[in-house]
Protein backbone atom coordinates (compact mmCIF):
# COMPACT_ATOMS: atom_id res chain seq x y z
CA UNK A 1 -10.58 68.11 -2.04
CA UNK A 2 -7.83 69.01 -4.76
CA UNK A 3 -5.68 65.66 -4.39
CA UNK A 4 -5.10 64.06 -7.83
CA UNK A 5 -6.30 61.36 -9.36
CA UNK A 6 -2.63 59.51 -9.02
CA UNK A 7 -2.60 59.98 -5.60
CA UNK A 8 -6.11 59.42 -4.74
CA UNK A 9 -5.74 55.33 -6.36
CA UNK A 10 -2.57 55.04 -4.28
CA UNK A 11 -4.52 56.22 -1.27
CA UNK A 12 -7.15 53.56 -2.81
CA UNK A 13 -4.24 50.79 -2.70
CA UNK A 14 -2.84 51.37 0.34
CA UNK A 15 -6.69 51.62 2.76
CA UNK A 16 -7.49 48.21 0.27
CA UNK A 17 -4.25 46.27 2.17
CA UNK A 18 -4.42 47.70 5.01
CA UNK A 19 -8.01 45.78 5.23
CA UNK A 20 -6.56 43.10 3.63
CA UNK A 21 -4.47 42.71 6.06
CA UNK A 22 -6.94 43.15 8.98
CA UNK A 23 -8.93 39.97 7.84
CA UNK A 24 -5.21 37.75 7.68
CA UNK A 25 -6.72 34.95 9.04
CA UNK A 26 -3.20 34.13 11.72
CA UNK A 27 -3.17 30.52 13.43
CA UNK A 28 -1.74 30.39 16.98
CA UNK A 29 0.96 27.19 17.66
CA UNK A 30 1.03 24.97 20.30
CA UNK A 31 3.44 26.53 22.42
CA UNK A 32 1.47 30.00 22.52
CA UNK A 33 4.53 31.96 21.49
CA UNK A 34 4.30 31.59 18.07
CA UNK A 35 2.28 32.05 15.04
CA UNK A 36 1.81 31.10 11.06
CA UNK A 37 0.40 32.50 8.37
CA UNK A 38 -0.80 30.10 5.79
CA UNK A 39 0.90 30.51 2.22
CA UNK A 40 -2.33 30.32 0.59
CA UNK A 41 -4.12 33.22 2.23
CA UNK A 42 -5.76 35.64 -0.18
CA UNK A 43 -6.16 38.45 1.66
CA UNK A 44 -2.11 37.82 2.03
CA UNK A 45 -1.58 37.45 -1.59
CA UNK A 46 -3.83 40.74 -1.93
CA UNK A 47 -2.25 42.61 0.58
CA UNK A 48 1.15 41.70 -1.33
CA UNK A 49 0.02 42.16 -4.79
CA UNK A 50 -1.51 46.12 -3.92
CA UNK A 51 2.03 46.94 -2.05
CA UNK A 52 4.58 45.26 -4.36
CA UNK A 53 5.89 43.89 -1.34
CA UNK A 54 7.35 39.99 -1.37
CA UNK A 55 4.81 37.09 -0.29
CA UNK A 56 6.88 35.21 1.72
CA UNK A 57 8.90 38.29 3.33
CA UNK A 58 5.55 39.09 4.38
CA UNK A 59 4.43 35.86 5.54
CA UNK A 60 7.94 35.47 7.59
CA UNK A 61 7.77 39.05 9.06
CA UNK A 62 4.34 39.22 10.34
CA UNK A 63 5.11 35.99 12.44
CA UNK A 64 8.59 36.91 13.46
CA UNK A 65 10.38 39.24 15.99
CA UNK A 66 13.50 40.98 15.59
C-alpha cells in the first residue's frame, strides 16, 4: 500500500499496546469508585515497554481522574 517499512513496525507497536492494553486485567475497590492496576501486570509492562511511556505514570493515570 506504499507505507514504509519504518512506519509500518510503528503501526505494528502501537495496534500491539493498544491490545495490550485491552486485556489490563483492572481490579474494582471496595467503595466502587475506584480502581488499581497491579504493578506486576504484563500486558502493563508490555503496553509500556512498546510506547516508551513510564510504568507507574501509566499505572497511576489509568486509575486516576483529573
Amino acid at each position: 500500500v506504499g507505507v514504509k517499512e519504518s512506519h509500518q513496525m510503528t503501526i505494528f507497536r502501537i495496534i500491539a499496546a493498544i491490545l495490550h492494553l485491552g486485556n489490563l486485567e483492572i481490579q474494582a475497590e471496595q467503595d466502587g469508585d475506584a480502581c488499581s492496576v497491579s504493578s506486576k501486570d504484563e500486558h502493563l509492562n508490555n503496553f509500556c515497554s512498546l510506547l516508551g511511556v513510564e510504568h507507574s505514570q501509566m499505572q497511576h493515570w489509568l486509575c486516576h481522574r483529573k
